[in-house]
Protein backbone atom coordinates (compact mmCIF):
# COMPACT_ATOMS: atom_id res chain seq x y z
CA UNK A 1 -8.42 -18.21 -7.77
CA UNK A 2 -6.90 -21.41 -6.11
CA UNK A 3 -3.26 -22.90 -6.19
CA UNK A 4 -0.25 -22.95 -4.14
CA UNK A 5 2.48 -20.62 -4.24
CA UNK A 6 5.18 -22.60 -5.37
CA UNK A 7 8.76 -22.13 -6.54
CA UNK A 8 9.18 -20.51 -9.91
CA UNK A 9 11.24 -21.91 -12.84
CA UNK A 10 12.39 -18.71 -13.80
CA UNK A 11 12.54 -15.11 -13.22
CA UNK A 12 13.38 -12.34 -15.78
CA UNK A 13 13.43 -8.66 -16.44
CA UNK A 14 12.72 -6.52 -18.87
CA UNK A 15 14.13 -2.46 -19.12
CA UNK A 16 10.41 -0.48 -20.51
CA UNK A 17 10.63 3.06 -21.83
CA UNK A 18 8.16 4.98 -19.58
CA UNK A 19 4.85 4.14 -19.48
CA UNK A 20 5.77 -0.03 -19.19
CA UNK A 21 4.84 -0.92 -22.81
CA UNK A 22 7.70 -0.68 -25.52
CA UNK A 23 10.78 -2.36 -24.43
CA UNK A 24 14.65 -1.00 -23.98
CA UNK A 25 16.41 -3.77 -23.17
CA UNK A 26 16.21 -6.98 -21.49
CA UNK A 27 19.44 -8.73 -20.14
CA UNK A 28 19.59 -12.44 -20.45
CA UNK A 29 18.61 -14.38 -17.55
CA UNK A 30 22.24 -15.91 -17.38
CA UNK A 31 23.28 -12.24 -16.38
CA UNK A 32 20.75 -11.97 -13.84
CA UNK A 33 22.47 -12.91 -10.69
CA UNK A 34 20.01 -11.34 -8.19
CA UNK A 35 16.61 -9.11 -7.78
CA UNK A 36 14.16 -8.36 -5.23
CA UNK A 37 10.79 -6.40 -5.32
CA UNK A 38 8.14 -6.31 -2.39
CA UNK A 39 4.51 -4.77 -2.44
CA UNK A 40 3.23 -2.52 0.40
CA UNK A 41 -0.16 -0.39 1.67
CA UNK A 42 0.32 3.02 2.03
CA UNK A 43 3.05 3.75 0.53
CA UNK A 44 5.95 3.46 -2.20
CA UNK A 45 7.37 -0.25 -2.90
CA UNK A 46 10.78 -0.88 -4.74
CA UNK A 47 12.61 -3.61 -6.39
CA UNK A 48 16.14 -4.24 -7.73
CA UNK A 49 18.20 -5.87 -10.28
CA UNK A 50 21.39 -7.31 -9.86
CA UNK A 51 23.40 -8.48 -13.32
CA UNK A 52 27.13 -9.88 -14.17
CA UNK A 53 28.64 -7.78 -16.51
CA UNK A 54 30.48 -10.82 -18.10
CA UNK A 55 27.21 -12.88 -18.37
CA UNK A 56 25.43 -9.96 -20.48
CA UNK A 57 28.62 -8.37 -23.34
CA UNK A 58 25.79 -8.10 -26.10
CA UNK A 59 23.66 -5.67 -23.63
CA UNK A 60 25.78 -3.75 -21.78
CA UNK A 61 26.03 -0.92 -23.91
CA UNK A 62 22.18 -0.54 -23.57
CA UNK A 63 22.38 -1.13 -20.25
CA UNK A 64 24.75 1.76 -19.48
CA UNK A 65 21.98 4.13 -21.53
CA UNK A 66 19.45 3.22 -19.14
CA UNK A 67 18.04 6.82 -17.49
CA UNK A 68 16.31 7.40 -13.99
CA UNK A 69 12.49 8.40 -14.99
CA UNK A 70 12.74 7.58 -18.66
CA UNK A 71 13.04 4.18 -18.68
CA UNK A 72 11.47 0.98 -16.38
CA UNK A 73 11.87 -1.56 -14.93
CA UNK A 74 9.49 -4.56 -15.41
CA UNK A 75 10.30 -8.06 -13.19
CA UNK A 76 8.21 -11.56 -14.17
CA UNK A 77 8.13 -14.72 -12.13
CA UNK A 78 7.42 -17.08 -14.49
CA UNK A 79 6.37 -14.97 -17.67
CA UNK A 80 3.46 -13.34 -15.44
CA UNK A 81 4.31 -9.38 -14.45
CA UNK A 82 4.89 -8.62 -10.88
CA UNK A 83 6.04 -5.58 -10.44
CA UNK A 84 6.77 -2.53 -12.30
CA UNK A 85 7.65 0.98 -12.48
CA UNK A 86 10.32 3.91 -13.16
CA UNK A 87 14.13 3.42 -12.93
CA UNK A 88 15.12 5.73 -9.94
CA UNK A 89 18.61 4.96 -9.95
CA UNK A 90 21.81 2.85 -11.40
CA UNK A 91 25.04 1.41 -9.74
CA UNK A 92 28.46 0.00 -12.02
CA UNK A 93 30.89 -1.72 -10.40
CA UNK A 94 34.00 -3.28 -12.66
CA UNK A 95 31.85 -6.77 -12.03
CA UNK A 96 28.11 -6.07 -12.01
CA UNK A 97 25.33 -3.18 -13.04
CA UNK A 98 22.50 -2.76 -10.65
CA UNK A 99 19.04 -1.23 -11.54
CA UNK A 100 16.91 0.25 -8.86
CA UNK A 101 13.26 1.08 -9.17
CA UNK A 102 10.41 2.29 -7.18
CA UNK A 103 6.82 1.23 -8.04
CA UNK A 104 4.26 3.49 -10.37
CA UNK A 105 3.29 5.41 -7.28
CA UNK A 106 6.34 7.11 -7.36
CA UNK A 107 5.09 9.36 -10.52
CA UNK A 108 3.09 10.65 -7.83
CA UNK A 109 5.75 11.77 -5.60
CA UNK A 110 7.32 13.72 -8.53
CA UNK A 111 3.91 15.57 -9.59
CA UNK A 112 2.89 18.37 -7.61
CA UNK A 113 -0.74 19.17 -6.97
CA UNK A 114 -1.81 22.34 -9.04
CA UNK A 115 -5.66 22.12 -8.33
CA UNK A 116 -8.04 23.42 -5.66
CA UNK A 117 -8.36 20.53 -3.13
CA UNK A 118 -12.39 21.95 -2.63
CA UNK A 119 -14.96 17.87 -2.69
CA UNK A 120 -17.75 19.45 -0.59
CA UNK A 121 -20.65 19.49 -2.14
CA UNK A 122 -22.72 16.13 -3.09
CA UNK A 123 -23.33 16.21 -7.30
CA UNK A 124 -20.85 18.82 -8.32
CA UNK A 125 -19.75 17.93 -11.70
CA UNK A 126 -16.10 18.76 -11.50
CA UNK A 127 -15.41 17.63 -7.75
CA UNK A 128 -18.21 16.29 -5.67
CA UNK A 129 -18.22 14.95 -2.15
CA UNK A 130 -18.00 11.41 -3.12
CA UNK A 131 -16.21 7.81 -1.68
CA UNK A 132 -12.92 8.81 -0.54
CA UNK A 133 -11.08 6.14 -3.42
CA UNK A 134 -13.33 8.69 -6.47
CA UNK A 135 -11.66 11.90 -4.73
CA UNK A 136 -7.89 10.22 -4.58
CA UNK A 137 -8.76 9.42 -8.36
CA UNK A 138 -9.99 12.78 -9.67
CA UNK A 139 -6.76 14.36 -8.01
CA UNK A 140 -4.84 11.99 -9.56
CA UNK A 141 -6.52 12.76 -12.83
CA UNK A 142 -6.58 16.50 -12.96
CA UNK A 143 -2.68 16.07 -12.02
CA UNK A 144 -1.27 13.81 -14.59
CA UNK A 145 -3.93 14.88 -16.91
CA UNK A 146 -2.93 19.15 -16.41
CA UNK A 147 -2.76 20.78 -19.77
CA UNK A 148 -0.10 23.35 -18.74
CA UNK A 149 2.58 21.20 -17.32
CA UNK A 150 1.66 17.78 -18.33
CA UNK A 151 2.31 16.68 -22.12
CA UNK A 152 1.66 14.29 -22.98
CA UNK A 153 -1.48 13.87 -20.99
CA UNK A 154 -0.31 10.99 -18.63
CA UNK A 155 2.89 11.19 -19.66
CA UNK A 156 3.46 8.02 -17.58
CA UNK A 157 0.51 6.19 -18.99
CA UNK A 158 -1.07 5.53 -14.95
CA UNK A 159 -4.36 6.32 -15.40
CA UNK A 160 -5.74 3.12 -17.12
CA UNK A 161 -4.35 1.11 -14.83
CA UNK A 162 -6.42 2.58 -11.29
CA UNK A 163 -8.85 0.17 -9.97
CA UNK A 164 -11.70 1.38 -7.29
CA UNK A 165 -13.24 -0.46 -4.59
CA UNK A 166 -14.87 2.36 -3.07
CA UNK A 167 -16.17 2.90 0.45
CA UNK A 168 -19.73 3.00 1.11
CA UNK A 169 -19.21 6.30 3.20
CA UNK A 170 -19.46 10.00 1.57
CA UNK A 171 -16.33 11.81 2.01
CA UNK A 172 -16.39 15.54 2.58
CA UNK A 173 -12.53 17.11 1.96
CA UNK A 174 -11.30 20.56 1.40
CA UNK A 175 -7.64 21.59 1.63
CA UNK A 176 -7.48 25.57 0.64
CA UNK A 177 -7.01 29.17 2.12
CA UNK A 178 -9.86 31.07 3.20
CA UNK A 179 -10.81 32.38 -0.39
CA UNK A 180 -11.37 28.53 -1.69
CA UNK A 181 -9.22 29.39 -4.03
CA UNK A 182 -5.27 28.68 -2.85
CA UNK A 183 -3.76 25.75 -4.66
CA UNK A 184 -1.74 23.48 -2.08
CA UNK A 185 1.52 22.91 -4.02
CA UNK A 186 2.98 19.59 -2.89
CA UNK A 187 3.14 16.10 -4.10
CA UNK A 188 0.57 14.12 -4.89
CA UNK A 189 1.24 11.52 -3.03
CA UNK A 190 1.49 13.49 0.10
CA UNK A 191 -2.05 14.51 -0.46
CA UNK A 192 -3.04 10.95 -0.64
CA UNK A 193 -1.17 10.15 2.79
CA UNK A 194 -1.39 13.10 4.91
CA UNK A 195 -5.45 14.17 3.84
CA UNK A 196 -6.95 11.18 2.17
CA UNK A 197 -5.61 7.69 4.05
CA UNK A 198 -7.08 9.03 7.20
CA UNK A 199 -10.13 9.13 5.55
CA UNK A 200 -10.60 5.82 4.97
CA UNK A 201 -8.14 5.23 1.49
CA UNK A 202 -6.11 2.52 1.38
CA UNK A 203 -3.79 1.91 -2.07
CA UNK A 204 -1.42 -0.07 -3.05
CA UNK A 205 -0.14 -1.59 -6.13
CA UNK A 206 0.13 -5.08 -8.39
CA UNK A 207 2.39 -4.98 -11.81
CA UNK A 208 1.31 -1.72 -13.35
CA UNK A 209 -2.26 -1.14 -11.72
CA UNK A 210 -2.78 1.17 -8.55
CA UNK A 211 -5.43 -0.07 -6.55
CA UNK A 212 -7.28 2.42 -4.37
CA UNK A 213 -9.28 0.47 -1.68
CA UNK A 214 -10.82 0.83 1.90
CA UNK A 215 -9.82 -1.28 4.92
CA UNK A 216 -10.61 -4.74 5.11
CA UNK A 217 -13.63 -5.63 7.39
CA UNK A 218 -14.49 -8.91 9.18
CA UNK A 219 -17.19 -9.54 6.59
CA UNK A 220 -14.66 -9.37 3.96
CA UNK A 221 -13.31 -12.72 2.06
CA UNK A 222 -10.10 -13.40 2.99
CA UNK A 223 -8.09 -14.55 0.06
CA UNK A 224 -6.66 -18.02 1.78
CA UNK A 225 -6.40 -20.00 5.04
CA UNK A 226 -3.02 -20.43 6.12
CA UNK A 227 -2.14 -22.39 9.04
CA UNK A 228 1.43 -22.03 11.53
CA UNK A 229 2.64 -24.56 9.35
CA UNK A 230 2.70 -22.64 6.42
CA UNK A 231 4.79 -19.97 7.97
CA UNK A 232 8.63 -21.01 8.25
CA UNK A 233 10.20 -19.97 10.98
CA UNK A 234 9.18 -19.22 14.52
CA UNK A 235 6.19 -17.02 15.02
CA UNK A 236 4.75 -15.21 18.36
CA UNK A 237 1.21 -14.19 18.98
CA UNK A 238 0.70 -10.89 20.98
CA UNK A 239 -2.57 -9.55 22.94
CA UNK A 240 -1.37 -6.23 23.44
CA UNK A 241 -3.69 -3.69 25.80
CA UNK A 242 -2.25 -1.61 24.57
CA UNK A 243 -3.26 -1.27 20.69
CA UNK A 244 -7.17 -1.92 21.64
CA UNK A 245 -9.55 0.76 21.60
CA UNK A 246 -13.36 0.84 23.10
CA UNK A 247 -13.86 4.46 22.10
CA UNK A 248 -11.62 6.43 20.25
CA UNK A 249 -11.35 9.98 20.21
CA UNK A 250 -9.73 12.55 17.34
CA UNK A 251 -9.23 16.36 18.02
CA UNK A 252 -7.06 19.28 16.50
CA UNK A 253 -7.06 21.02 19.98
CA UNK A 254 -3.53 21.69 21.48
CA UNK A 255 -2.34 22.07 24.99
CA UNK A 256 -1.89 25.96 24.83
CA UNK A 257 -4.42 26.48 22.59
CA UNK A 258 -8.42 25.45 22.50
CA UNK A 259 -10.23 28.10 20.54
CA UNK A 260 -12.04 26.85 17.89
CA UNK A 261 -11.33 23.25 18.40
CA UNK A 262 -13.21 20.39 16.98
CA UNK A 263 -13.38 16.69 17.84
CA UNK A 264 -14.99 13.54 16.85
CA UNK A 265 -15.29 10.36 18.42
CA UNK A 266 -16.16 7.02 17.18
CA UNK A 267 -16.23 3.33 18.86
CA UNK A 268 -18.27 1.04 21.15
CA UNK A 269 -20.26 1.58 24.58
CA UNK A 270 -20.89 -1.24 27.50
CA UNK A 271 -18.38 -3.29 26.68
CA UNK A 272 -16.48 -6.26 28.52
CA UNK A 273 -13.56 -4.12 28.61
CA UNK A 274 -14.72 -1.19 30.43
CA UNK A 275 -13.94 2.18 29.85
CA UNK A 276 -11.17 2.05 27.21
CA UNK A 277 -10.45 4.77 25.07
CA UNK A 278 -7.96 6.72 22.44
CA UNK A 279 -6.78 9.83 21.66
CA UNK A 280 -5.56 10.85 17.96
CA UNK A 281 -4.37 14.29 17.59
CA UNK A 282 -4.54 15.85 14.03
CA UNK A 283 -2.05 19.08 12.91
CA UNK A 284 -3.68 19.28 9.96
CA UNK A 285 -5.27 22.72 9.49
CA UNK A 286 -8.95 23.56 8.96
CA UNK A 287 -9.93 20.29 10.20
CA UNK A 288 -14.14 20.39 10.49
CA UNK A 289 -15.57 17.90 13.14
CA UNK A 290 -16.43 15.99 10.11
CA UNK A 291 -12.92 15.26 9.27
CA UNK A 292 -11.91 14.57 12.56
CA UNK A 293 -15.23 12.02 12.83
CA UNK A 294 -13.59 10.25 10.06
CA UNK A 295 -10.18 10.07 11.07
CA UNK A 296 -11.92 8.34 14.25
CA UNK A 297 -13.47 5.75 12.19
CA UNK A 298 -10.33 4.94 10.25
CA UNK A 299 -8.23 5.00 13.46
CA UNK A 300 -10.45 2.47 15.34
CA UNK A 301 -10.65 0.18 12.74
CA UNK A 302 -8.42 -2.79 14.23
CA UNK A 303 -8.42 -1.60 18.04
CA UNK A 304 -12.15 -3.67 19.50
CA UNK A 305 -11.71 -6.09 20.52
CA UNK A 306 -8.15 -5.86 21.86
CA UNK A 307 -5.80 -7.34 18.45
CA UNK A 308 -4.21 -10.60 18.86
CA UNK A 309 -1.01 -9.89 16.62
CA UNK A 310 0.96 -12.40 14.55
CA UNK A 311 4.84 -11.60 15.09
CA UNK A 312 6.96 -13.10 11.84
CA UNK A 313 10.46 -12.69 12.59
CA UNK A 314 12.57 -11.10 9.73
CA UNK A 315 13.61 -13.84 7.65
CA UNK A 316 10.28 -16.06 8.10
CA UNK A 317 8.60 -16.50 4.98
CA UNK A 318 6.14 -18.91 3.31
CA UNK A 319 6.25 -22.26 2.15
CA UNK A 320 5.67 -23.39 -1.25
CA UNK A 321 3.01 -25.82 -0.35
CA UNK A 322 1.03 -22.31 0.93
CA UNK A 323 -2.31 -22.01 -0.57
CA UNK A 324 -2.48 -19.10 -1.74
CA UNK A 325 -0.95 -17.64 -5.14
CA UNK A 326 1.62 -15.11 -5.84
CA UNK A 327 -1.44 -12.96 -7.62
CA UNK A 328 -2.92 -13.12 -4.52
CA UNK A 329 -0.58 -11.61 -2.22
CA UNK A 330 -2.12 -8.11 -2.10
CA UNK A 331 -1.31 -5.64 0.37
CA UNK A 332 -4.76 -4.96 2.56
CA UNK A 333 -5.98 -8.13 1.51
CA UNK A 334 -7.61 -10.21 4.19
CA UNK A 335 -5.88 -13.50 5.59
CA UNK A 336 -6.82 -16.13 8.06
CA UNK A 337 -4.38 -18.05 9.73
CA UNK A 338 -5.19 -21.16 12.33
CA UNK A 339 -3.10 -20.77 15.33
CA UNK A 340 -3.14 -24.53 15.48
CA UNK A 341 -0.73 -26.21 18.52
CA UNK A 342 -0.57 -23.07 20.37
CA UNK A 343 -2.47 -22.25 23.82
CA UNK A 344 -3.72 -19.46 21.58
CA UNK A 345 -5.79 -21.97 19.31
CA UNK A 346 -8.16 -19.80 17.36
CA UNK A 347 -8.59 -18.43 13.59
CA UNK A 348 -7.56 -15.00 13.20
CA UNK A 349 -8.13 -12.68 10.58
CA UNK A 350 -5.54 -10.39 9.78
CA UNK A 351 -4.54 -7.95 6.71
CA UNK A 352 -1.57 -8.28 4.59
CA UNK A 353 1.04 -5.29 4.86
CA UNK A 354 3.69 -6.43 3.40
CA UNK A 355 5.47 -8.87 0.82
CA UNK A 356 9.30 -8.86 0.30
CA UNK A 357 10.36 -11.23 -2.37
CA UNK A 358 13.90 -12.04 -2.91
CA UNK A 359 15.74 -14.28 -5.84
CA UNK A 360 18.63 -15.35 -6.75
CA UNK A 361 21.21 -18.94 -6.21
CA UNK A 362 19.15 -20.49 -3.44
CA UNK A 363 15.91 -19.48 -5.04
CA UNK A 364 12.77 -17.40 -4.08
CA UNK A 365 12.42 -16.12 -0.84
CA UNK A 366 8.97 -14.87 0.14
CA UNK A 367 8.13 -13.05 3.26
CA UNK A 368 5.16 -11.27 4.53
CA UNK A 369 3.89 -9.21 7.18
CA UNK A 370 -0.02 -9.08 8.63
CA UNK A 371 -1.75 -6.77 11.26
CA UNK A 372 -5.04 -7.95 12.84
CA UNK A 373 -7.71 -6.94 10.95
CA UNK A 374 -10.16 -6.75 14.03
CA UNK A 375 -13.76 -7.54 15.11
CA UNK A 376 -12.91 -10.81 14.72
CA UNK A 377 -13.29 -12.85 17.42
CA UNK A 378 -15.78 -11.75 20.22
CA UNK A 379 -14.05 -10.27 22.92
CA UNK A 380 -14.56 -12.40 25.97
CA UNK A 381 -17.66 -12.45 28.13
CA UNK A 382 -17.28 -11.63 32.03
């Protein structure tokens, strides 16, 4: 996909019963005065709407009907989808009505986990030791998909809508009591952060779809080029000692305590740096050396060589002449920018974090946020 990102003609927004297919509502774009939606990694993005009363009489009956977790809320630049999921709140003033949402990730957060967290063993039917993205799916599965307490199956119609890129890596997890058979009873979603994104999962979402990825590596494509120039606003790039990492190190051991502790340790020997290593201490229980040799791997990824970061002010967005479309503003995606007319004159590759879009009487604002992605370039020679 090429193109620019431009400035849209239009936004609009449409009010979805759950599940983001049949439509409530949809105020006029005259009444919308005001809306703003971002995407993340790693966690739960939201968006709001802002309409006049006065601008919308023929729908503000409906809109006053509008229920958290029932209905939706559905935002299009230009007639394409951009973001999307369940109503989580609504504000009336005398003037205006405001609709606040939090993207389909937040079903998640409001399904607890009733199944054996137990992907050990390599070709079990129900839940083998597979990539860590085809564990974070089956839980998500057996969840929304539970015959006791969820009807209809996918009540909030998620499951079509997940999209794997899977790590090449076999993942090993177990989260139970000493009888494998104890059910740990919290959200979904906190399974997914706490137990599975140290393992190597990365998600995020676009529109409707979740996507459950892996960190971006220097062999990756990046999605565009984007040069200083690109970037309003001042920017500062960082080499900062002290986010690089030769070797790091993960362990569950605590000061008081080192009886059955386990480590791992993952990372690069001989280098120009010297000795240079990590420590990342996990609380999680029944952590095997296995898990913590994972959480290693995930934590190093970005450290060697030592990061040169790209600081974006708040407020510092990009320009419409950047090439690179709104479609393909991904969080975790991979991004190079030129440093050109700095003394820092190289091409850096960095991950996407974050996008924050605003709209309203001066137009679309678009801001984003990157973190190096890492290995990329060679750490100097002495």
């Amino acid at each position: 996909m090429t193109g620019v990102l431009g400035c849209p003609q239009q936004y609009s927004a449409v009010i979805h019963w759950r599940g983001g297919s049949r439509p409530f509502t949809s105020p006029g774009v005259s009444g919308l005065t005001g809306l703003a939606w971002n995407r993340t990694i790693n966690d739960t993005s939201e968006a709001f709407i802002t309409i006049a009363k006065g601008r919308a009489p023929d729908c503000c009956g409906q809109l006053g009907d509008i229920e958290p977790y029932i209905h939706e809320l559905s935002i299009y630049r230009d007639g394409d989808l951009v973001w999307q999921g369940p109503v989580t709140r609504t504000v009336e003033s005398r003037d205006t009505f405001r609709v606040e949402a939090k993207d389909v990730t937040e079903w998640l957060n409001r399904t607890m986990n009733t199944e054996v967290l137990r992907y050990v063993n390599v070709g079990d039917p129900a839940k083998p030791a597979a990539p860590v993205q085809q564990i974070a799916e089956s839980i998500i599965s057996l969840n929304v998909n539970n015959v006791v307490f969820s009807f209809p199956p996918d009540w909030c119609n998620i499951m079509p809508f997940i999209v794997r890129n899977d790590s090449a890596t076999i993942t090993r997890f177990e989260k139970d009591g000493s009888d494998d058979a104890s059910i740990w009873i919290v959200p979904v979603l906190k399974i997914m952060n706490e137990e599975l994104v140290p393992r190597g999962l990365e998600y995020t979402t676009v529109g409707r779809r979740i996507i459950l990825g892996r960190p971006q590596l220097a062999g990756d494509r990046a999605q565009a080029t984007l040069t200083l120039d690109h970037i309003a606003g001042d920017v500062e790039i960082i080499k900062d000692g002290a986010s690089g990492s030769a070797i790091m190190w993960a362990t569950n051991q605590t000061r008081d305590d080192l009886t059955d502790a386990a480590w791992g340790v993952s990372g690069f020997l001989n280098t120009p740096y010297g000795r240079l290593d990590s420590l990342v201490l996990s609380q999680a229980e029944n952590m095997s050396g296995y898990d913590l040799l994972q959480l290693a791997q995930a934590s190093q990824v970005g450290r060697y060589p030592v990061p040169i970061g790209l600081s974006v002010p708040n407020g510092s967005r990009l320009t419409s002449d950047a090439p690179v479309t709104i479609d393909q503003l991904v969080a975790g995606s991979r991004f190079n920018v030129i440093t050109t007319g700095m003394c820092s004159n190289v091409t850096v590759a960095y991950r996407l974090t974050d996008v924050d879009v605003e709209w309203g009487d001066s137009g679309e604002q678009v801001a984003v946020s990157f973190v190096p992605l890492g290995n990329d370039p060679a750490p100097p020679t002495p």
